[in-house]
C-alpha atoms as a PDB file:
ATOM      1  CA  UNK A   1     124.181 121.030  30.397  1.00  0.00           C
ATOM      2  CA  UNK A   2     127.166 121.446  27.924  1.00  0.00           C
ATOM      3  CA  UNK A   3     127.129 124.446  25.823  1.00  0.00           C
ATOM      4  CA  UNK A   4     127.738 122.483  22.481  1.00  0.00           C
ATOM      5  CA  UNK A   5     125.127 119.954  23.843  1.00  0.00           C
ATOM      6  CA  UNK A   6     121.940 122.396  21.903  1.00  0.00           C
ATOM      7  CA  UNK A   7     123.742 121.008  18.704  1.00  0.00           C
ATOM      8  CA  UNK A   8     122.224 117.776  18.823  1.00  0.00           C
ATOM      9  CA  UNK A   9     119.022 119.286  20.130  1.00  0.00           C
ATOM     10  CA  UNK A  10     115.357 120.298  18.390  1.00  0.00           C
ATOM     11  CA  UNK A  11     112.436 121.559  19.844  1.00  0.00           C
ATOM     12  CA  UNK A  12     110.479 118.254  21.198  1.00  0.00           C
ATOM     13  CA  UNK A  13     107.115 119.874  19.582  1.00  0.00           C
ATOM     14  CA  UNK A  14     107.478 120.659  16.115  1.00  0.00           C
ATOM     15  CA  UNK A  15     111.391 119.584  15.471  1.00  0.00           C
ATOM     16  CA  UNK A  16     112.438 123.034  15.053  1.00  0.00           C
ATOM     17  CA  UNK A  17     116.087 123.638  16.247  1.00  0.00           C
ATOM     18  CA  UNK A  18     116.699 125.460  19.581  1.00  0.00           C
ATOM     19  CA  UNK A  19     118.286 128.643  20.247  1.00  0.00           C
ATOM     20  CA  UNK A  20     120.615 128.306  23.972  1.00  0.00           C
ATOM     21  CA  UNK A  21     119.562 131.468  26.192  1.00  0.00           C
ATOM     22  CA  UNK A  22     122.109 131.173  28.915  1.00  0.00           C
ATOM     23  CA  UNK A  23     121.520 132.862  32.254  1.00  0.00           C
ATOM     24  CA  UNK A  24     124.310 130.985  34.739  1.00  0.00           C
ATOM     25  CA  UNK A  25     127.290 129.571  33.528  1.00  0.00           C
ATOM     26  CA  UNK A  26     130.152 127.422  35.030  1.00  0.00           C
ATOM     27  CA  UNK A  27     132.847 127.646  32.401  1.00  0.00           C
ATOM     28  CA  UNK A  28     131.141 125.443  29.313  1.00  0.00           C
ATOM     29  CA  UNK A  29     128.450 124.115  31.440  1.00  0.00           C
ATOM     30  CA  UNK A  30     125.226 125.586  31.846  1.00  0.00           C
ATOM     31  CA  UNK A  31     123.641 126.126  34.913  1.00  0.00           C
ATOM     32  CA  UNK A  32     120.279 128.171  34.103  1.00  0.00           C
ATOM     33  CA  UNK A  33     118.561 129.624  31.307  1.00  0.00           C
ATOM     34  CA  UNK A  34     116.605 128.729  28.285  1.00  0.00           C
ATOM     35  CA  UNK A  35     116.369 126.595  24.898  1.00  0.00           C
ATOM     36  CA  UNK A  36     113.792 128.750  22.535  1.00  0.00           C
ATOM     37  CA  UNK A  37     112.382 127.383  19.427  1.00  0.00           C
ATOM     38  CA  UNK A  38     112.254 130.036  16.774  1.00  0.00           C
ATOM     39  CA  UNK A  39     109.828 128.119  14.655  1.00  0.00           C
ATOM     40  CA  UNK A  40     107.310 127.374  17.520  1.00  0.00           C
ATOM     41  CA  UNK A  41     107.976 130.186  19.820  1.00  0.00           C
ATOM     42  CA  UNK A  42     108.219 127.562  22.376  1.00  0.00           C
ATOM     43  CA  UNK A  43     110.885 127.815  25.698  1.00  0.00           C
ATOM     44  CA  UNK A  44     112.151 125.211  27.852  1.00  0.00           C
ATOM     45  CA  UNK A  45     113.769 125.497  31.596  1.00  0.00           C
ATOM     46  CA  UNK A  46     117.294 124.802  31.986  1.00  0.00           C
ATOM     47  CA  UNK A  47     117.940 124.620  35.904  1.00  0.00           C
ATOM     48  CA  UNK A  48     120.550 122.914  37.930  1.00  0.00           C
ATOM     49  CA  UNK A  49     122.052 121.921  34.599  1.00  0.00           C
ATOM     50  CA  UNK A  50     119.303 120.208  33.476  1.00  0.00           C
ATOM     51  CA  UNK A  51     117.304 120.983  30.274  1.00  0.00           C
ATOM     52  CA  UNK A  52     113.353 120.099  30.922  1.00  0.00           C
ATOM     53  CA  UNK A  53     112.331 119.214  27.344  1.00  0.00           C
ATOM     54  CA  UNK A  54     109.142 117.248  28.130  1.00  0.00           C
ATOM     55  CA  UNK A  55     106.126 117.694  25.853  1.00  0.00           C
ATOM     56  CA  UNK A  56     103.322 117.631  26.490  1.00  0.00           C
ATOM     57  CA  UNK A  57     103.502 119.503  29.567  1.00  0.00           C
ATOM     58  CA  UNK A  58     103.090 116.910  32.484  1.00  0.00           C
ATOM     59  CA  UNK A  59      99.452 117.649  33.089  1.00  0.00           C
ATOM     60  CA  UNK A  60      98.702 116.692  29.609  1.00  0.00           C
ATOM     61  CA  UNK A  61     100.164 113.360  29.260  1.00  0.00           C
ATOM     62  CA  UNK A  62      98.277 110.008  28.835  1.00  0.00           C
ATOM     63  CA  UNK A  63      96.811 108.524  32.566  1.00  0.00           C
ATOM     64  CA  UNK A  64      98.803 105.561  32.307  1.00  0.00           C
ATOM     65  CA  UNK A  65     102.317 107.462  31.756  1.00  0.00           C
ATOM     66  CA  UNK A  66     101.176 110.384  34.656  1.00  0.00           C
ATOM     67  CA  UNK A  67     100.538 106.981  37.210  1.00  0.00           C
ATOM     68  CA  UNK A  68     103.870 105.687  36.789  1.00  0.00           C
ATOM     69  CA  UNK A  69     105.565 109.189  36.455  1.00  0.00           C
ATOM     70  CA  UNK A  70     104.362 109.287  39.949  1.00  0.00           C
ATOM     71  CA  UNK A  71     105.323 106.015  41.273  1.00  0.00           C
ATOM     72  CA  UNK A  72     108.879 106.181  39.808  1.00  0.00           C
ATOM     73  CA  UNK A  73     109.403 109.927  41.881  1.00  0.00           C
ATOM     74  CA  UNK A  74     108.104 108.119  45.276  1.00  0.00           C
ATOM     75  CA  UNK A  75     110.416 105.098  44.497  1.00  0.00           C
ATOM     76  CA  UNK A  76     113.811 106.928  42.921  1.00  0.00           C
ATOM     77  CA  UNK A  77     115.951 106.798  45.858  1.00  0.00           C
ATOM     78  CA  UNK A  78     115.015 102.897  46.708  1.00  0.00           C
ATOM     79  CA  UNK A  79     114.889 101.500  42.933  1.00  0.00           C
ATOM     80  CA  UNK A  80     118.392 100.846  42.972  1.00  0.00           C
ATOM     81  CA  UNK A  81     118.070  98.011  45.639  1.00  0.00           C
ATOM     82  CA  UNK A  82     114.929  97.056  44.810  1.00  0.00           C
ATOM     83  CA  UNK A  83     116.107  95.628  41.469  1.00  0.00           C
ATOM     84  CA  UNK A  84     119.270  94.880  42.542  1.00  0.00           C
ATOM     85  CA  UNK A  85     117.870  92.644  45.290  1.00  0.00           C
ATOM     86  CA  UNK A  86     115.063  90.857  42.693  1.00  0.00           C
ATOM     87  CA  UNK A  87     117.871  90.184  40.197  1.00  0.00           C
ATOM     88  CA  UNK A  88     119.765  88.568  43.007  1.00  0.00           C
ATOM     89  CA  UNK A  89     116.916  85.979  44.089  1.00  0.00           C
ATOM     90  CA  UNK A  90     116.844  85.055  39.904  1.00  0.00           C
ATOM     91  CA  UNK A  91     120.594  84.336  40.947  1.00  0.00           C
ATOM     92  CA  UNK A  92     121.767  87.302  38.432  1.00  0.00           C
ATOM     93  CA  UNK A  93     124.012  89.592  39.059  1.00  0.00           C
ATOM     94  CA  UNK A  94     122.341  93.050  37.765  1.00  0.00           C
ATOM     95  CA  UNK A  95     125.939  94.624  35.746  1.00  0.00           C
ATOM     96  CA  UNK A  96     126.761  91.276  34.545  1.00  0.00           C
ATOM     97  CA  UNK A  97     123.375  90.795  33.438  1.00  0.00           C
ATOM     98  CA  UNK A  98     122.999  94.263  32.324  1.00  0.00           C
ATOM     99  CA  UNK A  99     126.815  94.386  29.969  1.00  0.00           C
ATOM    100  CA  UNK A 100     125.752  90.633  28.588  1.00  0.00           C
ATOM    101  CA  UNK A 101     121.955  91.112  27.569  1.00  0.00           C
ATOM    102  CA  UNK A 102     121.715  95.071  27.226  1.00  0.00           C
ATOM    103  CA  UNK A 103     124.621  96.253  26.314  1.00  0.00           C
ATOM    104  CA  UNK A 104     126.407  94.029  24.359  1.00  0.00           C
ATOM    105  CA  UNK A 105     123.900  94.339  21.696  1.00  0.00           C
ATOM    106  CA  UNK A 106     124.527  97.510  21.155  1.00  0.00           C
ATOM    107  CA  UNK A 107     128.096  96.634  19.519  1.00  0.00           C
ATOM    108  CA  UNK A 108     129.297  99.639  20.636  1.00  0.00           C
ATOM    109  CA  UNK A 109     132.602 101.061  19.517  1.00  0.00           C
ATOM    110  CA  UNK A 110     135.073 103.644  20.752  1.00  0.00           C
ATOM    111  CA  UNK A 111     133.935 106.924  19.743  1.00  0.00           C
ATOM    112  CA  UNK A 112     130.581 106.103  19.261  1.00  0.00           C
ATOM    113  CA  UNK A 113     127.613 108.656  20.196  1.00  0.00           C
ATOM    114  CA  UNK A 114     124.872 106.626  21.628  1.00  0.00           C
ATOM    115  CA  UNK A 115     121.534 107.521  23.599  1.00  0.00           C
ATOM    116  CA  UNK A 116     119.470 105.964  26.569  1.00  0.00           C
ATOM    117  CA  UNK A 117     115.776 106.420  26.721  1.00  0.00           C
ATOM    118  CA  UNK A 118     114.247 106.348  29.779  1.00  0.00           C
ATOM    119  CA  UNK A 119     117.716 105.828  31.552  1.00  0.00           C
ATOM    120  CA  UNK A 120     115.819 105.577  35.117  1.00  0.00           C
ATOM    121  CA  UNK A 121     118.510 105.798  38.109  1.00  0.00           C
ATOM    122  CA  UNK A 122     121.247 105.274  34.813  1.00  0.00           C
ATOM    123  CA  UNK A 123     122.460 101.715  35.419  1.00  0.00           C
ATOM    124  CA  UNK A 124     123.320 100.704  32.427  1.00  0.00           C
ATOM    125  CA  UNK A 125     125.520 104.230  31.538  1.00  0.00           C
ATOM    126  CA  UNK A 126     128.604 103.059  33.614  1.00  0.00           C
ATOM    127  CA  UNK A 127     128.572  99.776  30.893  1.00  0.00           C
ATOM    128  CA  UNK A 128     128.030 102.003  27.763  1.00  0.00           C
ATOM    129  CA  UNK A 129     130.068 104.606  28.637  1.00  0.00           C
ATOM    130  CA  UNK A 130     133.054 102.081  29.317  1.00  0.00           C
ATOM    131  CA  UNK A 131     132.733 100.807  25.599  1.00  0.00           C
ATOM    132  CA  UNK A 132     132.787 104.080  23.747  1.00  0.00           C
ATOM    133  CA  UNK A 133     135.305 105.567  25.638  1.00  0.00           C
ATOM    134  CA  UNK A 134     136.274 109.100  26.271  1.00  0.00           C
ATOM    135  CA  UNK A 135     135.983 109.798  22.446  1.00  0.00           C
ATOM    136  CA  UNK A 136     132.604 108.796  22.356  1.00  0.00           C
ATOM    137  CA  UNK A 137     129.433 110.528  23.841  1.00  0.00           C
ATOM    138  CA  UNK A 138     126.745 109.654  26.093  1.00  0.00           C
ATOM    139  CA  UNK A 139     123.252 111.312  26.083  1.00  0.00           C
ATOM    140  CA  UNK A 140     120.686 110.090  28.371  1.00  0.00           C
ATOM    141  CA  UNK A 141     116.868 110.891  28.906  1.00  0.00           C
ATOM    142  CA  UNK A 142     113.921 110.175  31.149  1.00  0.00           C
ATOM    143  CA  UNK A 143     110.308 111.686  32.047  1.00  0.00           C
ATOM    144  CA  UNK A 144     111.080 111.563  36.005  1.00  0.00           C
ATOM    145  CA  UNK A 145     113.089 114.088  37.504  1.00  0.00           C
ATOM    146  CA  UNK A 146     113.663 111.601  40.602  1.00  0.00           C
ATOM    147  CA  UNK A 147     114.949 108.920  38.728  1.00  0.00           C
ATOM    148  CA  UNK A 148     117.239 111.126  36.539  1.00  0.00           C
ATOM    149  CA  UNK A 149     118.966 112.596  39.397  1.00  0.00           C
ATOM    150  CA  UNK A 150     119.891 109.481  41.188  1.00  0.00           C
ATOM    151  CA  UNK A 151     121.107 108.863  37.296  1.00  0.00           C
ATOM    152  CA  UNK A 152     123.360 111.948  37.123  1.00  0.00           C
ATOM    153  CA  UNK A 153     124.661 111.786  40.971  1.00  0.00           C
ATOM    154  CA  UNK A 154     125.567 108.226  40.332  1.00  0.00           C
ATOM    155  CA  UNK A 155     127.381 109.040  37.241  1.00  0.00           C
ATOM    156  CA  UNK A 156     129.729 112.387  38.692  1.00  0.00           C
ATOM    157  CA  UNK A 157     130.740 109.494  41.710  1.00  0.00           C
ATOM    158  CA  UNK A 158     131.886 107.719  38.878  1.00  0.00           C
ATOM    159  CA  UNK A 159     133.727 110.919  37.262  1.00  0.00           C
ATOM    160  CA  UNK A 160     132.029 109.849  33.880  1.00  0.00           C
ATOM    161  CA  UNK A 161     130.424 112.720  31.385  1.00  0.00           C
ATOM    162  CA  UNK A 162     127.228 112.237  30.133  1.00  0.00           C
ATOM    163  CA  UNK A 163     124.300 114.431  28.621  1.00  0.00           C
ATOM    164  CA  UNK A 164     121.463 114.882  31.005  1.00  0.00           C
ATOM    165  CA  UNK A 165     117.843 115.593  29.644  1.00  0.00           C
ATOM    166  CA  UNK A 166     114.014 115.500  30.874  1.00  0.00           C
ATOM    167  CA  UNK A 167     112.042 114.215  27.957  1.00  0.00           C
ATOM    168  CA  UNK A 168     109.170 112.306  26.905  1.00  0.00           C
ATOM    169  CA  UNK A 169     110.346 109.133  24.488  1.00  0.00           C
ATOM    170  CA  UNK A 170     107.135 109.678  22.281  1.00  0.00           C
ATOM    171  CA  UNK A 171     108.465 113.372  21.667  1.00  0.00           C
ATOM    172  CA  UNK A 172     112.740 112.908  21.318  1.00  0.00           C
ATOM    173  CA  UNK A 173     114.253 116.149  21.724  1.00  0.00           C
ATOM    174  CA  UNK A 174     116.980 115.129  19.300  1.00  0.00           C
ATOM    175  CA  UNK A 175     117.326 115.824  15.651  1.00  0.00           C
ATOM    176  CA  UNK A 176     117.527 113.184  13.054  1.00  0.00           C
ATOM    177  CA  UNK A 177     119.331 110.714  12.639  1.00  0.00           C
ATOM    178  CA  UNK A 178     121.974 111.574  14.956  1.00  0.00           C
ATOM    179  CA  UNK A 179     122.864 108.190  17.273  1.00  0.00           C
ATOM    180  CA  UNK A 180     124.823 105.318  16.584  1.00  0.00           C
ATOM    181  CA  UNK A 181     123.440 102.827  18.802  1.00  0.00           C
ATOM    182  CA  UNK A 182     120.316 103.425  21.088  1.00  0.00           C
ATOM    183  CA  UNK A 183     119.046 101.727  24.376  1.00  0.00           C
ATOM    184  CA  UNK A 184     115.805 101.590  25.998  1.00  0.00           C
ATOM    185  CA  UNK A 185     114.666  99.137  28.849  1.00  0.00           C
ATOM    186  CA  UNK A 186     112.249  98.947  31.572  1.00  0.00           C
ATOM    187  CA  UNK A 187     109.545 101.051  30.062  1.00  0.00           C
ATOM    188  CA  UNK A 188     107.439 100.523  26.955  1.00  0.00           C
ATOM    189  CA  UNK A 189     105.299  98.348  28.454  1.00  0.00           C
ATOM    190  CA  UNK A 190     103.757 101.434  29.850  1.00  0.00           C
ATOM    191  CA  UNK A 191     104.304 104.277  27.379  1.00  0.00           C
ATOM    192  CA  UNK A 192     101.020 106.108  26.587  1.00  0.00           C
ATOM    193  CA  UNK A 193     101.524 106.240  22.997  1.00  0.00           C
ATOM    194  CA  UNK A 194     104.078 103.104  22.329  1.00  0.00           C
ATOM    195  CA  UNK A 195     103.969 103.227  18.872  1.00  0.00           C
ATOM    196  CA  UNK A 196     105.477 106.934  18.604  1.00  0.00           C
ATOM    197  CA  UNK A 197     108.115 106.158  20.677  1.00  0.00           C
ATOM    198  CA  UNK A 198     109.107 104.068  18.882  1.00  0.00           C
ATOM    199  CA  UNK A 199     108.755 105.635  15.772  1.00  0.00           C
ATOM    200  CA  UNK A 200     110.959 108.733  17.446  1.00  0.00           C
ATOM    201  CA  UNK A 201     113.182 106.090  18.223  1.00  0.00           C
ATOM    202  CA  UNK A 202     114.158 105.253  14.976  1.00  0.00           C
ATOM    203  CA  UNK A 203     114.150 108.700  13.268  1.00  0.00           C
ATOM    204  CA  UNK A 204     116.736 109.718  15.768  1.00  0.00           C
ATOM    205  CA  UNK A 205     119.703 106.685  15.226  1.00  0.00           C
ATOM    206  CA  UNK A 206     121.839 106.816  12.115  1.00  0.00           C
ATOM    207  CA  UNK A 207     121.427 105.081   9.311  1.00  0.00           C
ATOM    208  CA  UNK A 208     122.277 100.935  10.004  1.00  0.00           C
ATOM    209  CA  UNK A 209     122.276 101.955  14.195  1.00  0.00           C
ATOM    210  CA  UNK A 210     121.534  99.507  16.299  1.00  0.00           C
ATOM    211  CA  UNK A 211     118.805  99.702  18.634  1.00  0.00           C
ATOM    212  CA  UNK A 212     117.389  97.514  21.866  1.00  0.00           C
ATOM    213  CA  UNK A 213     114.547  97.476  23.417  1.00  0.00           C
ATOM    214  CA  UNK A 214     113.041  95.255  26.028  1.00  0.00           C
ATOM    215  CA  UNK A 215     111.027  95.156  28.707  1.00  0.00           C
ATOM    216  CA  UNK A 216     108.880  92.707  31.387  1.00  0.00           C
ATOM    217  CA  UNK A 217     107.264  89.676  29.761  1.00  0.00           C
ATOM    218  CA  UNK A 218     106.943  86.437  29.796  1.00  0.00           C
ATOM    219  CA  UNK A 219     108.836  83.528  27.368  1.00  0.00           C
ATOM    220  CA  UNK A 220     105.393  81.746  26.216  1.00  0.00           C
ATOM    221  CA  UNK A 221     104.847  78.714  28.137  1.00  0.00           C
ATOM    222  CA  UNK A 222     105.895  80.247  31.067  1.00  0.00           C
ATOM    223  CA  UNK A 223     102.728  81.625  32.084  1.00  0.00           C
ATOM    224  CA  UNK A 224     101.036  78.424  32.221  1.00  0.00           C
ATOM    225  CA  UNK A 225     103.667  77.271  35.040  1.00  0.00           C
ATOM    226  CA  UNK A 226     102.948  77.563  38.722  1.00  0.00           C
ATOM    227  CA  UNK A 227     105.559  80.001  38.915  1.00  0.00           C
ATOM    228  CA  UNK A 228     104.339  82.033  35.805  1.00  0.00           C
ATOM    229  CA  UNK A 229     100.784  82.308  37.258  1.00  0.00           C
ATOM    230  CA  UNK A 230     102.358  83.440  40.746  1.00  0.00           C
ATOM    231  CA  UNK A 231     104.143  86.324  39.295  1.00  0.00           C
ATOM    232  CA  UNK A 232     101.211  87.296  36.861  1.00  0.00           C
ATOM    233  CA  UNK A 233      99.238  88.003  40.214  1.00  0.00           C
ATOM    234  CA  UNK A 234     101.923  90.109  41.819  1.00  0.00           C
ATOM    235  CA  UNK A 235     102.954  92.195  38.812  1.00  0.00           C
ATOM    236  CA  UNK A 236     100.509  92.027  35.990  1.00  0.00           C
ATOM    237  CA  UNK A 237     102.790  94.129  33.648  1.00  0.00           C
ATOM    238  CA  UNK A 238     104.663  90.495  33.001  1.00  0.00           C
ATOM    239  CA  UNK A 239     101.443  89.873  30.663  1.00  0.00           C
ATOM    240  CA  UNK A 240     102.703  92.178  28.416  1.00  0.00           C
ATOM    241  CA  UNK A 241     103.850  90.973  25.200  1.00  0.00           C
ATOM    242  CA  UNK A 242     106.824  92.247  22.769  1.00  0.00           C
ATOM    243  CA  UNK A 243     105.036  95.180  20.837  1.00  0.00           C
ATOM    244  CA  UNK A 244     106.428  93.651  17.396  1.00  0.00           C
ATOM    245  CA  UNK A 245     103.477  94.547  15.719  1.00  0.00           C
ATOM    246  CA  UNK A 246     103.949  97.976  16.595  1.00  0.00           C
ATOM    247  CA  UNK A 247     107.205  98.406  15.186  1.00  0.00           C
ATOM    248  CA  UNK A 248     108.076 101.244  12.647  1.00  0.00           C
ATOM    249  CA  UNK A 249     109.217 100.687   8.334  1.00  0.00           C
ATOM    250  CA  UNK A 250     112.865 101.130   7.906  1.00  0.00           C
ATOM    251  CA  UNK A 251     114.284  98.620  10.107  1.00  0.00           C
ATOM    252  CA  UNK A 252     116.368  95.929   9.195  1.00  0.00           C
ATOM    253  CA  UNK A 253     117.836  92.872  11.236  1.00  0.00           C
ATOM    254  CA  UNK A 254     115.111  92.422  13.801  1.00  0.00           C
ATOM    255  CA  UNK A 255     115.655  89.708  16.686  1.00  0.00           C
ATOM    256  CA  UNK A 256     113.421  88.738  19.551  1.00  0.00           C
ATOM    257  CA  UNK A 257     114.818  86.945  22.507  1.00  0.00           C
ATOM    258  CA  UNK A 258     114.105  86.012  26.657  1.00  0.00           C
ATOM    259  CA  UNK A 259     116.336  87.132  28.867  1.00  0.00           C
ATOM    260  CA  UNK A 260     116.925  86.786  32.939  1.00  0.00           C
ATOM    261  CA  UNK A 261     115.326  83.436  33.350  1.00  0.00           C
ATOM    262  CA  UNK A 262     112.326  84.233  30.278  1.00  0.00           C
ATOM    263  CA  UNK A 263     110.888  86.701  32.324  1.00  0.00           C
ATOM    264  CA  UNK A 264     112.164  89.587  29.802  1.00  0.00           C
ATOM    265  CA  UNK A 265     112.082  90.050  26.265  1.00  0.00           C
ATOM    266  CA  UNK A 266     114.349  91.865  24.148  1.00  0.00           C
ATOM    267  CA  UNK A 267     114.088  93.137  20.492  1.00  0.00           C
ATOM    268  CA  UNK A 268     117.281  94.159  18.571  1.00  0.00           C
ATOM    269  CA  UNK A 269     117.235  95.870  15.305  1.00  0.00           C
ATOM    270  CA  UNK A 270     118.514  98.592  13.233  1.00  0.00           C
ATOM    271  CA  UNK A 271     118.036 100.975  11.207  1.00  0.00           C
ATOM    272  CA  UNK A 272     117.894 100.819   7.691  1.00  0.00           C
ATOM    273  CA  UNK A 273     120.944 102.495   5.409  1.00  0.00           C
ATOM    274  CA  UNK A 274     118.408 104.332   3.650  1.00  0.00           C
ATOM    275  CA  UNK A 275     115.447 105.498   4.943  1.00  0.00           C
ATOM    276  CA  UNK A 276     113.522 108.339   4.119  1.00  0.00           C
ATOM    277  CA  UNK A 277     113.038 110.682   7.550  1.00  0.00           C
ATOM    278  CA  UNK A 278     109.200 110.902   8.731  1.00  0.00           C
ATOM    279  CA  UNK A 279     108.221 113.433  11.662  1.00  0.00           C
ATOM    280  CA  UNK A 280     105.457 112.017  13.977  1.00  0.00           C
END
């Protein structure tokens, strides 16, 4: 963890801002300590570089968000080819897939500073990271410590910087409206509490930041073909539906669309200019 990272920080709990207790350094970069909120008198772990700024503690999250916590820690090292080899039988190729339908989007410029929720094994942070450039900055979350560090090996192959963080989407350890443009895919359909997370991931973008979201479902009519009903029996989070109804006040611009032969949706929107902050 950068040193100057804690200024874009806040205590996950109560939004308080966090005070950086270093005990290793290397240089600027953190190796071990503590972020303490003064407000809540809560701490959080810094270790290997990594701040741990989940909340609620593990234990206390919803079933459904514990269950796949677990299955995305047994399946971190292989998730990589697993999607890489079902985006090749859709005859996609997963970056050119990924730059056209996620991150495009975004409209990301130079400079920009721009956040990934639930970044998984951090696919997609090669593709954002070449748009903003080295003037921008990259922050990146994720509830599974597995999945994050295939994320943050993959990206020091690469030699590209990024800001590293366990956290819980429905409790953002960021402060307001800080990002520019913000990207999460691959995981609402299962979010305990979908509705805050989404809320938290408005209050943290700018005012008129653009954000995407999307996630496994299927373009209606498509579940009615043969194929459709095949797919619904092996993975039944393809039933989901785009949580539109669930989606905070103070956006503008919204779009819904299908992506990798309809078996994704996607929702685009941003912020409003004005919007009056609310902490959830």
């Amino acid at each position: 963890m950068n040193q100057n990272a804690v200024e874009y920080l806040c205590c996950p709990a109560c939004k308080g801002e966090l005070e950086l207790k270093p005990e290793e350094r290397e240089e600027s970069i953190v190796v071990s300590g503590r972020l303490g909120c003064g407000k809540c008198d809560r701490e959080y772990e810094i270790a290997y570089g990594l701040p741990n700024l989940v909340h609620p503690e593990p234990e206390k999250l919803p079933d459904i968000d514990r269950q796949f916590l677990d299955q995305y820690q047994r399946i971190a090292a292989s998730y990589d080819r697993i999607i890489r080899l079902m985006m090749l039988a859709g005859a996609l190729w997963e970056p050119r897939a990924r730059r056209r339908d996620l991150v495009a989007p975004l409209e990301l410029k130079p400079g920009d500073l721009v956040l990934e929720v639930g970044a998984g094994t951090g696919s997609s942070l090669p593709l954002i990271a070449d748009r903003i450039g080295r003037a921008g900055k990259l922050f990146a979350m994720d509830l599974s410590p597995g999945m994050l560090a295939v994320a943050r090996e993959k990206m020091a192959r690469k030699g590209i910087p990024a800001e590293f963080g366990l956290g819980n989407a429905g409790y953002l350890p960021y402060r307001d409206g800080l990002f520019d443009a913000i990207l999460h895919f691959g995981g609402i359909n299962t979010f305990g509490e979908k509705e805050r997370a989404l809320a938290e991931i408005v209050r943290v973008a700018r005012p008129g930041g653009k954000i995407v979201i999307g996630d496994e479902g299927l373009v209606p009519g498509k579940e009615k073909t043969r194929f459709g009903r095949w797919l619904l029996k092996q993975n039944t989070l393809y039933a989901n539906k785009p949580p539109m109804d669930l989606l905070p006040d103070g956006i503008t611009d919204v779009d819904l669309r299908w992506i990798w032969r309809g078996l994704f949706y996607v929702i685009s929107f941003r912020k409003a200019e004005t919007v009056e902050e609310r902490h959830v």
